[in-house]
C-alpha atoms as a PDB file:
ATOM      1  CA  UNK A   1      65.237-108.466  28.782  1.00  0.00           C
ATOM      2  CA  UNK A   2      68.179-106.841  29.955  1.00  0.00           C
ATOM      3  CA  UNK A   3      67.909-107.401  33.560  1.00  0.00           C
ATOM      4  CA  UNK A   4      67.300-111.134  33.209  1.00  0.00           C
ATOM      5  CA  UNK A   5      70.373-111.115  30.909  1.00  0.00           C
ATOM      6  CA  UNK A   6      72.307-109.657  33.608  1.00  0.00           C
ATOM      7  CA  UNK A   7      70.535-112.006  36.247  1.00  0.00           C
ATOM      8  CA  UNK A   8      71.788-115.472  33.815  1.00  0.00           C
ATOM      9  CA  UNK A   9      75.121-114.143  33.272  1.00  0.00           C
ATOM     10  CA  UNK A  10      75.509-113.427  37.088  1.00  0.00           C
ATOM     11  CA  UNK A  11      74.296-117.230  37.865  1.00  0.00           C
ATOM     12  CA  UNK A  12      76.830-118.805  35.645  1.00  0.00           C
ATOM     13  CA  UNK A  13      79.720-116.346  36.367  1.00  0.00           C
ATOM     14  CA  UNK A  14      80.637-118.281  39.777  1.00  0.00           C
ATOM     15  CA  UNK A  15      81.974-121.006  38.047  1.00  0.00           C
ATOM     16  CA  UNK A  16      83.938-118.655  35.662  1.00  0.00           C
ATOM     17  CA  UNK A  17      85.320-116.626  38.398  1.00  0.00           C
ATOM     18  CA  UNK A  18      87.591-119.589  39.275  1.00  0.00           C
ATOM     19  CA  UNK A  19      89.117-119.411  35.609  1.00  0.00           C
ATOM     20  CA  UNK A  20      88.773-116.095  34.640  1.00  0.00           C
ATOM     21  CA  UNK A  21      89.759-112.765  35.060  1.00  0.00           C
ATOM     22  CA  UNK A  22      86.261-111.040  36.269  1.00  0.00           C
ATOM     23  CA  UNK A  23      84.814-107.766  37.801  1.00  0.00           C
ATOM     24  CA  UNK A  24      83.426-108.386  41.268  1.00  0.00           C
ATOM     25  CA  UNK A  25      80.613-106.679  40.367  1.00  0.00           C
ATOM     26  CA  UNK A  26      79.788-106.862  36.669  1.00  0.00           C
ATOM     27  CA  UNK A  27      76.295-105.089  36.577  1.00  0.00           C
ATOM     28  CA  UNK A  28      76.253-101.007  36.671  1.00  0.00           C
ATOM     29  CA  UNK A  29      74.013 -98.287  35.542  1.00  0.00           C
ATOM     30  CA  UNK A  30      75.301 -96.386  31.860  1.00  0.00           C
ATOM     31  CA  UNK A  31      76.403 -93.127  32.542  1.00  0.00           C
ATOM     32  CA  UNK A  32      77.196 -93.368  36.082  1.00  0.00           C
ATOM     33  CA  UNK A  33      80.325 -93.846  38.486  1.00  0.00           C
ATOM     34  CA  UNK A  34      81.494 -97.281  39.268  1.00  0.00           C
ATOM     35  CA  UNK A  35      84.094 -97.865  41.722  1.00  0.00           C
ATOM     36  CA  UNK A  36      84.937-102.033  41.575  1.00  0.00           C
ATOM     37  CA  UNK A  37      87.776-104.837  41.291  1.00  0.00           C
ATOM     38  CA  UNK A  38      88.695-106.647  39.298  1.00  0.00           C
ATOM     39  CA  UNK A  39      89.748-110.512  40.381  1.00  0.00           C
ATOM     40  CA  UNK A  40      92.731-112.625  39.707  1.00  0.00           C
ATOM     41  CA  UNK A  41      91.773-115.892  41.317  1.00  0.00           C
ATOM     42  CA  UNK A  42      94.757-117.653  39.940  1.00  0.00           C
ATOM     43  CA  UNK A  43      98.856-117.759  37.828  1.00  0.00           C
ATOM     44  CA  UNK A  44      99.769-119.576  35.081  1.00  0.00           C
ATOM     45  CA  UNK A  45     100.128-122.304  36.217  1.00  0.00           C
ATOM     46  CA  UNK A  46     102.579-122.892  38.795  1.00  0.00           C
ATOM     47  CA  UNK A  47     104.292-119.205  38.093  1.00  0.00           C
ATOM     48  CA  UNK A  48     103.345-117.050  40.292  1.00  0.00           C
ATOM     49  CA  UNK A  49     101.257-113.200  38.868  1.00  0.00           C
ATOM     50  CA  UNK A  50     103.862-110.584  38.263  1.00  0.00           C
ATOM     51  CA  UNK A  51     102.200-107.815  36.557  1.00  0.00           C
ATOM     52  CA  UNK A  52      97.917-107.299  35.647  1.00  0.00           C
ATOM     53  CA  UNK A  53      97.240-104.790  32.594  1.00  0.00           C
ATOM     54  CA  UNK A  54      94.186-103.417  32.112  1.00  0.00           C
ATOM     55  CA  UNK A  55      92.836-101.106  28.588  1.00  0.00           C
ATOM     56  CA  UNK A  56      90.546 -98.622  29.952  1.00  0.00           C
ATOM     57  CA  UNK A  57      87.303 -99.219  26.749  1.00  0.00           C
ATOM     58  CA  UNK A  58      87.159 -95.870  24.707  1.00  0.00           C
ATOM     59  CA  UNK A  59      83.966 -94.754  25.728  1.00  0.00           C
ATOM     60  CA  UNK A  60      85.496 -94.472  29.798  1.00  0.00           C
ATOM     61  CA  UNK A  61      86.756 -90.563  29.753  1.00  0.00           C
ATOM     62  CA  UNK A  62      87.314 -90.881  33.236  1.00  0.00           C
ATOM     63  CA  UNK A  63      89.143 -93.959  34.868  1.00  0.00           C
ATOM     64  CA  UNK A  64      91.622 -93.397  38.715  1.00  0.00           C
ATOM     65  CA  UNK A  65      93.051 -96.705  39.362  1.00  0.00           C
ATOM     66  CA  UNK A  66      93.298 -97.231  43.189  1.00  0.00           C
ATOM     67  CA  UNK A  67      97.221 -98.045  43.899  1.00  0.00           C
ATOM     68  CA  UNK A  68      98.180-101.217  46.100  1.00  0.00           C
ATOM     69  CA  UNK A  69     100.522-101.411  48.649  1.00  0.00           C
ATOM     70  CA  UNK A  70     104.020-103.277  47.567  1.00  0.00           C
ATOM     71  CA  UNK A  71     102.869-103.190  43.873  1.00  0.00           C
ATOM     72  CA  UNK A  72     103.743-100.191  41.069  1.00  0.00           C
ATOM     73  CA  UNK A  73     101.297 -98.741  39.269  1.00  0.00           C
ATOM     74  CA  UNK A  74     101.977 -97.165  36.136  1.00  0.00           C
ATOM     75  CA  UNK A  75      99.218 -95.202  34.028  1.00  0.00           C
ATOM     76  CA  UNK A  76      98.942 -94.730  30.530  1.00  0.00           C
ATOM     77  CA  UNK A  77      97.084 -91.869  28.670  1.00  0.00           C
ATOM     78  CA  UNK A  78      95.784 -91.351  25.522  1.00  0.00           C
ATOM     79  CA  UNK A  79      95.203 -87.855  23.792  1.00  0.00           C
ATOM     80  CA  UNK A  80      91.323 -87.410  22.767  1.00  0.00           C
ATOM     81  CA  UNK A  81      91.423 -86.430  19.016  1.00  0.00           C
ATOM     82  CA  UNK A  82      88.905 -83.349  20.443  1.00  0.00           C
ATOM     83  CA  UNK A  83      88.577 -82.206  23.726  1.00  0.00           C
ATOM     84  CA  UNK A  84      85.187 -82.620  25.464  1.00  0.00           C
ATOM     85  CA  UNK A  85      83.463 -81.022  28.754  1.00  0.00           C
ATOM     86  CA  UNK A  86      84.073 -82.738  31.483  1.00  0.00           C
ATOM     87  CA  UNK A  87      82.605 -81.590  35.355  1.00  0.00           C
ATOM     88  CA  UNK A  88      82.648 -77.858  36.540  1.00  0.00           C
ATOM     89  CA  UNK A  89      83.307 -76.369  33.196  1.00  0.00           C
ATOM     90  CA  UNK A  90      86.711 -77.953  32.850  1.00  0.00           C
ATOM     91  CA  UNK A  91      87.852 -79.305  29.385  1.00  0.00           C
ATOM     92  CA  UNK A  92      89.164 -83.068  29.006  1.00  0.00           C
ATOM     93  CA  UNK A  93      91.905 -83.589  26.485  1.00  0.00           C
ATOM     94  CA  UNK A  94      93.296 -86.823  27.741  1.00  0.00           C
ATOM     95  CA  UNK A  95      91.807 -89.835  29.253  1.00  0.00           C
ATOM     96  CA  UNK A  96      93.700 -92.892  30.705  1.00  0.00           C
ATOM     97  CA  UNK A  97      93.949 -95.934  28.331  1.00  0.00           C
ATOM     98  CA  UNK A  98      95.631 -98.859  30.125  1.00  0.00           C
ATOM     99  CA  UNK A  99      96.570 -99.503  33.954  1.00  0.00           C
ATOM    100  CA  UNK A 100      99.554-101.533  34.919  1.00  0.00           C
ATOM    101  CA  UNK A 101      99.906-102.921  38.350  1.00  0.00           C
ATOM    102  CA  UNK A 102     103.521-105.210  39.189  1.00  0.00           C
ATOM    103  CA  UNK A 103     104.266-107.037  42.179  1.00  0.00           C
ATOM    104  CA  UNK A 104     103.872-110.575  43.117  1.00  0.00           C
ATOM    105  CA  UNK A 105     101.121-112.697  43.848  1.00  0.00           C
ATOM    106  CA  UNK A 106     101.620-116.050  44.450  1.00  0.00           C
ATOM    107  CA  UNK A 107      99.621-118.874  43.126  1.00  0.00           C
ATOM    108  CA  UNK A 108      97.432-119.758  46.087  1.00  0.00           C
ATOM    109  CA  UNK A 109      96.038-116.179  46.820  1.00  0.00           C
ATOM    110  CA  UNK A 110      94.036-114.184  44.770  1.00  0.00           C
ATOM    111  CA  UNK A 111      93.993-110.360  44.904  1.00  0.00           C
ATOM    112  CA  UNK A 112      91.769-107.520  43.451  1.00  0.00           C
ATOM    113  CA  UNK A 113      92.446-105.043  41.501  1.00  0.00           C
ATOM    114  CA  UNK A 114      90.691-101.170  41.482  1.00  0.00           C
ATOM    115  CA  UNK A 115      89.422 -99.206  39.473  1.00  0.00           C
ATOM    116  CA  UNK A 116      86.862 -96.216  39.508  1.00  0.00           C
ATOM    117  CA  UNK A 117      85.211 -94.653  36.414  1.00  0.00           C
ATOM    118  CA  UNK A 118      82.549 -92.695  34.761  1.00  0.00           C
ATOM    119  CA  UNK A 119      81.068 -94.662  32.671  1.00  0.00           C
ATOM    120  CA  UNK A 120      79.915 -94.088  28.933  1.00  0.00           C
ATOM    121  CA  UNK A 121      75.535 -93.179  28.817  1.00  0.00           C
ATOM    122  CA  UNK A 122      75.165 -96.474  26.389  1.00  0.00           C
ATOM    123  CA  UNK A 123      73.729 -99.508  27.414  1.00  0.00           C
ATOM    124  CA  UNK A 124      75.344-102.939  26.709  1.00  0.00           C
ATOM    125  CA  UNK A 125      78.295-104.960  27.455  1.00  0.00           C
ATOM    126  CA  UNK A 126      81.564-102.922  28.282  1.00  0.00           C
ATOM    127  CA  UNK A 127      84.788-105.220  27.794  1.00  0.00           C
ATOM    128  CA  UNK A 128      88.400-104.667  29.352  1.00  0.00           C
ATOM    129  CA  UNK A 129      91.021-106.601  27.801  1.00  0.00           C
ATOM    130  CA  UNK A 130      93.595-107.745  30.480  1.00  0.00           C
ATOM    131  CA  UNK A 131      96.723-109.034  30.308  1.00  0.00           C
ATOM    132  CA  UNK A 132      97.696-111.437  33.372  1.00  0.00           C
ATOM    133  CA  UNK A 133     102.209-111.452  33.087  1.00  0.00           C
ATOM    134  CA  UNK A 134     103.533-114.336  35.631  1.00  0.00           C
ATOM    135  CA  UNK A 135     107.284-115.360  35.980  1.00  0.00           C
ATOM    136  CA  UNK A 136     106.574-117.693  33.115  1.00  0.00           C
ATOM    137  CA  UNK A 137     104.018-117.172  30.632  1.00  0.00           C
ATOM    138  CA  UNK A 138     101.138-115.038  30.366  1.00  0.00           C
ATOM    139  CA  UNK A 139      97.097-115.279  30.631  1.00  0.00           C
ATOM    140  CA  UNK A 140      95.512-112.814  27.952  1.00  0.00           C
ATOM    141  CA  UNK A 141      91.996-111.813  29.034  1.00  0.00           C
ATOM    142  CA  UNK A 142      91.853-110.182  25.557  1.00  0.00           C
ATOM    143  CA  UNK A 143      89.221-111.999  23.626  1.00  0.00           C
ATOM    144  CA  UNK A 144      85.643-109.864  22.904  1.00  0.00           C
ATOM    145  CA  UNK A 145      82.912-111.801  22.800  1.00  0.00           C
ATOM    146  CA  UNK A 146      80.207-110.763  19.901  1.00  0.00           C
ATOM    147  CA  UNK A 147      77.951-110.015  22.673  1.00  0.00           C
ATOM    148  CA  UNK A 148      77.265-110.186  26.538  1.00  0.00           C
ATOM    149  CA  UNK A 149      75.631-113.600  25.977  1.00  0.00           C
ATOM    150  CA  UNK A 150      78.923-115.247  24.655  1.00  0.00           C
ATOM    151  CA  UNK A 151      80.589-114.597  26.950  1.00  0.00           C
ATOM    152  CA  UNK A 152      81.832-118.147  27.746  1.00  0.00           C
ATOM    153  CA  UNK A 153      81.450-118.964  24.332  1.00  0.00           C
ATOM    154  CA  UNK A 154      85.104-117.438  23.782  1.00  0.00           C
ATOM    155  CA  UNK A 155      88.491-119.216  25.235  1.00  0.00           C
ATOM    156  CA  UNK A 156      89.988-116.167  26.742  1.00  0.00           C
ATOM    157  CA  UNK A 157      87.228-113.463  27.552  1.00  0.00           C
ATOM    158  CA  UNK A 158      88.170-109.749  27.917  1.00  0.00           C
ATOM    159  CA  UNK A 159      86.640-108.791  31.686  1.00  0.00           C
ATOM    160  CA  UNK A 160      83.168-107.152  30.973  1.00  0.00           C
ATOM    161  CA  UNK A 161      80.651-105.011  32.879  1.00  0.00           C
ATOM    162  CA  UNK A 162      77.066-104.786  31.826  1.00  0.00           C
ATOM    163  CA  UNK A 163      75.643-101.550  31.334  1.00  0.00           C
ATOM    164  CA  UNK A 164      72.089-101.165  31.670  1.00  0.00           C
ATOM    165  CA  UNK A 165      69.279 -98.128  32.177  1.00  0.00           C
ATOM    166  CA  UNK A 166      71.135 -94.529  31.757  1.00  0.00           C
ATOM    167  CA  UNK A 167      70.366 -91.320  29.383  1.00  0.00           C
ATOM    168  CA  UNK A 168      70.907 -93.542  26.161  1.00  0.00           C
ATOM    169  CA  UNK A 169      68.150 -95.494  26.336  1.00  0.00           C
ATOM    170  CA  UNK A 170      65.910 -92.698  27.605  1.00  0.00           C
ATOM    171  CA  UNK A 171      66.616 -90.171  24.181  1.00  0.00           C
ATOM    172  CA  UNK A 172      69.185 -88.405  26.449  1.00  0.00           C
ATOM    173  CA  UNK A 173      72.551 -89.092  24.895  1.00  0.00           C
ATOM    174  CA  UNK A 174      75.321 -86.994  26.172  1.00  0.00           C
ATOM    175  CA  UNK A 175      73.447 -85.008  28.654  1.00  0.00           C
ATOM    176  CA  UNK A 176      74.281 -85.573  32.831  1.00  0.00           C
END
């Protein structure tokens, strides 16, 4: 069921890429590393993109954005309220929350923007609310849908990647 919701959501998202902010790929596998972009196809408007936000979902303990020449990138963490093993016996006590990127992109270019993570073991629909910042005005890729399906269903949908397969669904949960 959830490959041929991943398969309808991929047919229709063509259309939405045009008016949305989107991940260039927007299937993965729970519990693995993803290394994608997301896509600004567009401004607001006629004001060119100034700055793109992204809030890294809770369950991502492990997000490196990849920087972009002419642009700043500023990262911003988060302490975890208890500190969990990460790779190689190491200890996490921090994981990043949000990714800024500012430059300028003008209206008739799009650009993408990186991002690689390890991903949480659950299945299911992973949202990343964006904020789009132009010379005038903003577009807030904010809104969560109540599930994959609805995607479209809401005006201003937060970018989302659909997590499928992993530990989770085979009885493994927090195991790698």
């Amino acid at each position: 069921m959830k490959r041929i919701l991943s398969a309808l959501l991929a047919l229709s998202l063509p259309a939405a890429a045009s008016a949305h902010a989107v991940f260039s790929e927007q299937d993965a596998e729970a519990g693995a590393y993803y290394a994608g972009f997301l896509r600004i196809t567009h401004g607001c408007g006629a004001s060119p993109t100034v700055a793109v936000r992204i809030e890294i979902p809770e369950g991502v303990l492990s997000a490196k954005p990849q920087p972009k020449p002419g642009w700043e990138l500023t990262i911003e963490r988060q302490t975890l309220p208890k500190p969990v093993a990460g790779e190689g016996g190491s200890m996490i006590t921090e994981r990043v929350s949000a990714v800024t990127w500012r430059g300028k992109l003008p209206v008739d270019q799009f650009d993408q923007f990186g991002l690689a993570m390890k991903l949480p073991d659950t299945s299911g629909p992973l949202f990343f609310p964006t904020v789009q910042s132009c010379e005038v005005g903003a577009n807030e890729w904010t809104d969560i849908p109540p599930s994959a399906e609805a995607w479209h269903s809401v005006e201003h949908p937060a970018p989302m990647l659909v997590l499928s397969g992993g530990m989770a669904m085979e009885g493994h949960s927090g195991h790698h």
